[in-house]
Protein backbone atom coordinates (compact mmCIF):
# COMPACT_ATOMS: atom_id res chain seq x y z
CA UNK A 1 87.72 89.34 114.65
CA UNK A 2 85.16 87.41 117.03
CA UNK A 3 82.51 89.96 115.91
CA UNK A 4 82.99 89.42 112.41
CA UNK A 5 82.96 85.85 112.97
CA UNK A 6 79.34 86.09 114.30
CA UNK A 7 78.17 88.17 111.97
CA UNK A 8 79.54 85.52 109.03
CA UNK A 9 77.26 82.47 111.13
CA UNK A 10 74.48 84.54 110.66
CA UNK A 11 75.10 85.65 106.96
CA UNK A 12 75.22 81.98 106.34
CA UNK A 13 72.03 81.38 108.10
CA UNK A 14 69.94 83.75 106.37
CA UNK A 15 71.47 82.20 103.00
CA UNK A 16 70.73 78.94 103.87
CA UNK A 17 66.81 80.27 104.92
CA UNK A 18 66.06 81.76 101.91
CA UNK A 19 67.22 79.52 99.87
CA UNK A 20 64.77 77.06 101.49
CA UNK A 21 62.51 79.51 101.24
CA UNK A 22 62.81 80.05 97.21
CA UNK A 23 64.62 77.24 96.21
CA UNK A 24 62.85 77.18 92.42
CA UNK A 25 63.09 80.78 91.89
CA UNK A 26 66.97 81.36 92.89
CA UNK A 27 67.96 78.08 90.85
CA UNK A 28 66.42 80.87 87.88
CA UNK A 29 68.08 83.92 89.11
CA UNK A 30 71.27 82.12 90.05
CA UNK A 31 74.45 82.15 91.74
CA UNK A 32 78.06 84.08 90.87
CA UNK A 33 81.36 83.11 92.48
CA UNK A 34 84.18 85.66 91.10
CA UNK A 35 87.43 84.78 92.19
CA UNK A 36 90.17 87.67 91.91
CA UNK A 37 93.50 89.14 91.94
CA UNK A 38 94.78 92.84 92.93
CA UNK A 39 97.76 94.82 93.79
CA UNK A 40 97.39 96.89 96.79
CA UNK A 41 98.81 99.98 98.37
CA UNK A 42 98.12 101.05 102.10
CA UNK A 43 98.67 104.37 104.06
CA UNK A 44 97.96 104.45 108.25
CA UNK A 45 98.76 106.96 110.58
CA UNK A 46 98.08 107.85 113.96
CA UNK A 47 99.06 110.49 116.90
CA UNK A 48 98.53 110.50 120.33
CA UNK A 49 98.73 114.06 122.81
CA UNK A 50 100.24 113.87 125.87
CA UNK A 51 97.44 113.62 127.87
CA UNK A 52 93.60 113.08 127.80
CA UNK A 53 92.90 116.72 127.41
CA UNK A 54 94.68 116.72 123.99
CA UNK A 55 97.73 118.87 125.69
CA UNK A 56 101.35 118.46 126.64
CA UNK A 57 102.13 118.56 123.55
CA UNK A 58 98.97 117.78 120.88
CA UNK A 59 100.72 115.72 119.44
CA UNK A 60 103.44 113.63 121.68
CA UNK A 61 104.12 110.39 119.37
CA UNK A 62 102.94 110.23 115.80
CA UNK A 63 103.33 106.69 113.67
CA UNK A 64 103.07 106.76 109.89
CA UNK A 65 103.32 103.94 107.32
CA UNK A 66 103.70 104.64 103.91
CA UNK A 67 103.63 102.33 100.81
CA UNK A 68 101.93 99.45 102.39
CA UNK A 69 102.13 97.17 98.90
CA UNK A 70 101.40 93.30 98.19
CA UNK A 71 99.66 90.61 96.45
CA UNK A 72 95.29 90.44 97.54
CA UNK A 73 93.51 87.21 96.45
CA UNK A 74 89.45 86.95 97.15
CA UNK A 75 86.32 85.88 96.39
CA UNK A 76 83.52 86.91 95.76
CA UNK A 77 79.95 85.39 95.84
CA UNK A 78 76.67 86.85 94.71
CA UNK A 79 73.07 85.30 94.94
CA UNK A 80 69.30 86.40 94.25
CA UNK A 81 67.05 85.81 96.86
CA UNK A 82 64.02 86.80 94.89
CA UNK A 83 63.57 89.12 91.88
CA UNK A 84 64.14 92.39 93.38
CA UNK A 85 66.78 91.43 96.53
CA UNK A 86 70.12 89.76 96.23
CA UNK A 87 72.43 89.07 98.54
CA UNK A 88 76.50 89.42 98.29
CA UNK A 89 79.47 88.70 100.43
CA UNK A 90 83.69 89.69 99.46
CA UNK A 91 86.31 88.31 101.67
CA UNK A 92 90.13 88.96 100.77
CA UNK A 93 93.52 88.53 102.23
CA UNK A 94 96.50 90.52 101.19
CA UNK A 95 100.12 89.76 102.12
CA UNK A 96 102.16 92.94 102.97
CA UNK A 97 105.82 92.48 101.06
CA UNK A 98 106.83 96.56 101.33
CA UNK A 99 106.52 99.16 103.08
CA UNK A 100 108.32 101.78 105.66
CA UNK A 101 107.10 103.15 108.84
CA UNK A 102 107.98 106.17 110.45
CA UNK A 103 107.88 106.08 114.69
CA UNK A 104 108.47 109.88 115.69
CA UNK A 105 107.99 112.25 119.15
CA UNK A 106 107.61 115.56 120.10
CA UNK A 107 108.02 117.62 122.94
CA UNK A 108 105.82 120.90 121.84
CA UNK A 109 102.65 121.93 120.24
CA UNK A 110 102.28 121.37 116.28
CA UNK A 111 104.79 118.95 115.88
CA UNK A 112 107.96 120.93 117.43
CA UNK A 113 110.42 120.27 119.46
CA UNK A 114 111.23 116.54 117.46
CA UNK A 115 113.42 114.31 119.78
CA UNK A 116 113.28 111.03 118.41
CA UNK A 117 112.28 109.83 114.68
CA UNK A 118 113.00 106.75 113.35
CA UNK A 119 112.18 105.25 110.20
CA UNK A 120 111.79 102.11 109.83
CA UNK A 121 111.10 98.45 107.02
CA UNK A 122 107.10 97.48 107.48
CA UNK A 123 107.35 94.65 105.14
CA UNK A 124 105.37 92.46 106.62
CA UNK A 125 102.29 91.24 108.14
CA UNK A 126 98.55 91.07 106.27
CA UNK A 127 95.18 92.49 105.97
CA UNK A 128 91.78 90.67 106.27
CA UNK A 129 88.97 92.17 104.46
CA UNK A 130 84.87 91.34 104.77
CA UNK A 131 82.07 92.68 103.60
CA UNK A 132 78.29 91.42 103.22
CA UNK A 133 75.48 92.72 102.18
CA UNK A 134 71.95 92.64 101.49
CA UNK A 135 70.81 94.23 97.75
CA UNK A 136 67.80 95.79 96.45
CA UNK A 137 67.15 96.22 92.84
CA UNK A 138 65.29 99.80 92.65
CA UNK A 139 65.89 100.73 88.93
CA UNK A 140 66.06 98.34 85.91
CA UNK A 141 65.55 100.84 82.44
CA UNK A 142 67.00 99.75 79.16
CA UNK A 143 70.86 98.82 80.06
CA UNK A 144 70.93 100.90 83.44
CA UNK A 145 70.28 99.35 87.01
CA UNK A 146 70.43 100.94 90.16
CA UNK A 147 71.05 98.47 92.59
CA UNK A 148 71.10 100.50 96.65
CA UNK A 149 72.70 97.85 99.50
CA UNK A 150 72.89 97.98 103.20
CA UNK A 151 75.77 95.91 104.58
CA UNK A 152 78.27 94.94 107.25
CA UNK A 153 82.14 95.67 106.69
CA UNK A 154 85.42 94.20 108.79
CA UNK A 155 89.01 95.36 108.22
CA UNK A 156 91.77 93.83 110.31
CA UNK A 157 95.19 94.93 109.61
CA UNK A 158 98.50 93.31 111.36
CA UNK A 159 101.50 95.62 110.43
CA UNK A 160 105.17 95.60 111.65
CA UNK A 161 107.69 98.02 112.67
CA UNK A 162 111.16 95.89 112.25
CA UNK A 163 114.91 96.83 111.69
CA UNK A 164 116.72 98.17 109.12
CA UNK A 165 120.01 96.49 107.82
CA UNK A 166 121.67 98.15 111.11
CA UNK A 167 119.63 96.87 114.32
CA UNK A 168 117.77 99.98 116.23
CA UNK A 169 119.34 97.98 119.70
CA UNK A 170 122.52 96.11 119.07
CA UNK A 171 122.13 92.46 120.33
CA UNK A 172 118.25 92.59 120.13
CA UNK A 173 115.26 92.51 117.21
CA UNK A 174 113.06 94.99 116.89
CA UNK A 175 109.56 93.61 115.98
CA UNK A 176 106.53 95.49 117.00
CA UNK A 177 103.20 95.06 115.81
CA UNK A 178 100.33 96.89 115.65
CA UNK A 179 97.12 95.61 114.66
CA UNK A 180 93.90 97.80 113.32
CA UNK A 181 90.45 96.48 113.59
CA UNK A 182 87.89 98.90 111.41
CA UNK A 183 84.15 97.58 111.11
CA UNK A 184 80.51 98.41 111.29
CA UNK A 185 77.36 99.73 108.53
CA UNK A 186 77.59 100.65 105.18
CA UNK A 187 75.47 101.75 102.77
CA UNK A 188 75.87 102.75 99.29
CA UNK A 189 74.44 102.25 95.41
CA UNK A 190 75.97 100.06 92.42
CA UNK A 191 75.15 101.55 89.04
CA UNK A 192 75.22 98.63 86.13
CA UNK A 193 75.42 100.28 82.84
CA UNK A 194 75.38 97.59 79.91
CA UNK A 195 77.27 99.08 76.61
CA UNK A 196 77.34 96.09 74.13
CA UNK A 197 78.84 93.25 75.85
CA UNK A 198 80.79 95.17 78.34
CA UNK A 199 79.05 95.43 81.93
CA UNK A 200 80.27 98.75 83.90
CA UNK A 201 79.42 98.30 87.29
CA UNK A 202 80.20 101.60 89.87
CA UNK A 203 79.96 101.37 93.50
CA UNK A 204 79.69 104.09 96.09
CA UNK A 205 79.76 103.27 99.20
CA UNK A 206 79.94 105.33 102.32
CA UNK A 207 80.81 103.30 106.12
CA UNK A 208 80.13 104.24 110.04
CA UNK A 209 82.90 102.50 111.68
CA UNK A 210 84.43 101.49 115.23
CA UNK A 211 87.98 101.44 115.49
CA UNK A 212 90.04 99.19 118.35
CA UNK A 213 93.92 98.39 117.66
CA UNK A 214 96.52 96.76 120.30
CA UNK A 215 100.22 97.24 120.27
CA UNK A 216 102.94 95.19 121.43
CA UNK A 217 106.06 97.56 121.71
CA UNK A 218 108.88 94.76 121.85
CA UNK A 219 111.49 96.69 122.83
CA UNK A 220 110.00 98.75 125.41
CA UNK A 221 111.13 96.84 128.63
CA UNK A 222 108.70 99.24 130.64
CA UNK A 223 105.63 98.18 128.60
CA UNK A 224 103.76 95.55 129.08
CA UNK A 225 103.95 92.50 126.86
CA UNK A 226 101.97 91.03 124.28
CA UNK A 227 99.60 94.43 124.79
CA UNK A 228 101.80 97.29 125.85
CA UNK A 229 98.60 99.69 124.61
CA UNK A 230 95.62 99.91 123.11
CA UNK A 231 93.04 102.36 121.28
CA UNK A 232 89.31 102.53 120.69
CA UNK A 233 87.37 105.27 118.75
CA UNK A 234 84.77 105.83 116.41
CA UNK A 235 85.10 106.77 112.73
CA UNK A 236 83.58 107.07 109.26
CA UNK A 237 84.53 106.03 105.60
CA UNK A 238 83.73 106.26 101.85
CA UNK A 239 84.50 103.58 99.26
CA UNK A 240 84.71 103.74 95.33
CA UNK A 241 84.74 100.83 93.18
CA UNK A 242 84.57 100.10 89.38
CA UNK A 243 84.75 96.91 88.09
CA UNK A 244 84.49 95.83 83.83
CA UNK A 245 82.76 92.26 82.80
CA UNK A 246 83.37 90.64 79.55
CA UNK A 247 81.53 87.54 78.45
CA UNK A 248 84.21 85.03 77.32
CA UNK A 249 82.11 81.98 77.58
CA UNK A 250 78.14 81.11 78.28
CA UNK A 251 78.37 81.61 81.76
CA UNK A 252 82.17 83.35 82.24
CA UNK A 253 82.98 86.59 82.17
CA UNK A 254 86.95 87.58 82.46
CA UNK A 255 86.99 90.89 84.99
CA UNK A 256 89.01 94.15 85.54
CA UNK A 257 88.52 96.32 88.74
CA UNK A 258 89.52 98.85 91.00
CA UNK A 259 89.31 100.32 93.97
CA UNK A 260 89.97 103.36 96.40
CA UNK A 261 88.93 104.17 100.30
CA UNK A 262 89.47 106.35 102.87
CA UNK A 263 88.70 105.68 106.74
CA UNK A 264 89.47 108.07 109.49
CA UNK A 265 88.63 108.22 113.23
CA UNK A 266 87.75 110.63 115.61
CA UNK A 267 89.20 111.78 118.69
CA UNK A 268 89.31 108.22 120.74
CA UNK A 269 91.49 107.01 123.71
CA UNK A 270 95.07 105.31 123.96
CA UNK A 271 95.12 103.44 127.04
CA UNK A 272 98.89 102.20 128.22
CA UNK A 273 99.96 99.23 130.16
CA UNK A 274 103.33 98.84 131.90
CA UNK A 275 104.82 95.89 133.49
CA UNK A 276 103.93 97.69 136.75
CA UNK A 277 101.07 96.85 136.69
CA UNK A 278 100.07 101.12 136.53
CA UNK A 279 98.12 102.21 133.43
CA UNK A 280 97.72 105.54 131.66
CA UNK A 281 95.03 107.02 129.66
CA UNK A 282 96.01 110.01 127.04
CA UNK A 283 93.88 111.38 123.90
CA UNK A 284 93.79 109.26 120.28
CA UNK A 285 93.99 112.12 118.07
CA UNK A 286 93.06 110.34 115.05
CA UNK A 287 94.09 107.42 112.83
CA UNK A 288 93.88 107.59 109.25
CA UNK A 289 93.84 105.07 106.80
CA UNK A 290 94.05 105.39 102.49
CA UNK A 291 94.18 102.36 100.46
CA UNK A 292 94.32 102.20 96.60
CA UNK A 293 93.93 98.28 94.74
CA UNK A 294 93.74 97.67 91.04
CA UNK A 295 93.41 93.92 89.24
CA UNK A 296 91.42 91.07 87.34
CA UNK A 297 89.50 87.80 87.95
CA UNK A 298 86.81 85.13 86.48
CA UNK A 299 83.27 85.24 87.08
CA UNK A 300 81.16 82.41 87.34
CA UNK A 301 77.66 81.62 86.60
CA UNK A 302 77.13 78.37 88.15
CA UNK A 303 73.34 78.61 87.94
């Protein structure tokens, strides 16, 4: 999260500049704060091979969670900087209440030879979302605007495998964690189509990504502990977004919007520590993640 910390100090600096810069002119143009509400569903999943090559077996442990649902609350801010570039920034935070987890190993190719599966309660943990980004305004033309952005975007995800009703070890509590990080570039378009006094906005977004996640295995006595492994790849993604403004004030519109993604890795690396000291080094196969959010909000003109 350091990295997305940095990038937010220098977000803010560049605000700050410009709106030295053209004070008069974005007092005009003004600023937008929407506040907002979703549901949200989340799918991850990942497999390692059992060894760097991608062999013995291709796929040696595979982890899937399913139905990753809770409350989101963000914000969102918006400001010109002059008449053609804006500038806008979305954090969120979303509290995971259900979900399962499946934690299942293999012993052949193609996902034969199954000699453990579990499945397991994942309701738990959170999900930290950021995105800025820096707005042009290429197309204005009687109720359309095409509006291209460049931007940064930071996912951090901190999800649980924990016991069922019946403990997985009698006498001891299963809580491992494993915690996604997902950021880099984006690009995409908004399209702002104004049909009476509804505004349509629809973004497409498309991201390249690096992925790094730790683990901390609780239960494994021959890990080691708080990181019994980690991973590191490099991925890709594609957003969708379409959010519905109606003016129920001056300067207050009520909002409806929703989303969908899709990020997925490469090949990467799954390096594993053990309380030897000793470390091994096998092949990421890929992770995968899907997440679906619908819900409403305020918008605020402040000036």
């Amino acid at each position: 999260m350091f990295t997305t910390f940095r990038f937010f100090l220098v977000f803010c600096f560049l605000f700050l500049f410009f709106d030295g810069l053209h004070g008069q002119e974005i007092r005009r143009n003004g600023l937008s704060i929407q506040p907002y509400v979703k549901y949200r569903q989340e799918d991850l999943r990942w497999s390692v091979a059992g060894d760097i090559r991608g062999q013995n077996p291709n796929i040696l442990s595979e982890l899937i969670w399913k139905r990753i649902q809770g409350p989101e609350a963000g914000v969102l801010f918006g400001k010109r900087i002059s008449k053609r570039f804006s500038v806008q920034m979305d954090m969120s935070y979303m509290a995971i209440a259900s979900g399962r987890v499946t934690d299942a190993d293999y012993s052949e190719d193609n996902r034969q030879g199954n000699f453990y599966r579990e499945k397991l309660r994942a309701d738990k943990g959170y999900v930290l979302s950021f995105d800025a980004r820096l707005q042009y305004c290429l197309l204005v033309n009687s109720g359309i605007r095409i509006i291209p952005f460049l931007g940064y975007t930071s996912k951090y995800q901190h999800l649980y495998m924990l016991d069922n009703k019946v403990p997985l070890i009698e006498g001891k509590e299963l809580k491992s964690t494993y915690t996604p990080h997902w950021y880099g570039g984006s690009a995409g378009s908004t399209f702002i189509f104004d049909i009476q006094k509804f505004r349509i906005l629809l973004e497409v977004e498309g991201d390249l990504v690096k992925y790094t996640a730790g683990a901390n295995w609780n239960l494994r006595e021959e890990l080691a502990h708080p990181v019994s492994f980690k991973h590191h790849a490099t991925g890709k993604g594609v957003n969708a977004r379409l959010f519905v403004e109606y003016p129920i004030g001056k300067k207050t519109y009520i909002t409806f919007n929703t989303d969908i993604s899709y990020l997925e890795t490469g090949k990467g690396r799954d390096k594993t520590f053990y309380q030897s000291g000793s470390e091994a080094v096998t092949r990421l196969n890929s992770v995968i993640n899907r997440s679906f959010g619908i819900g409403c909000g305020l918008k605020f003109k402040l000036l």
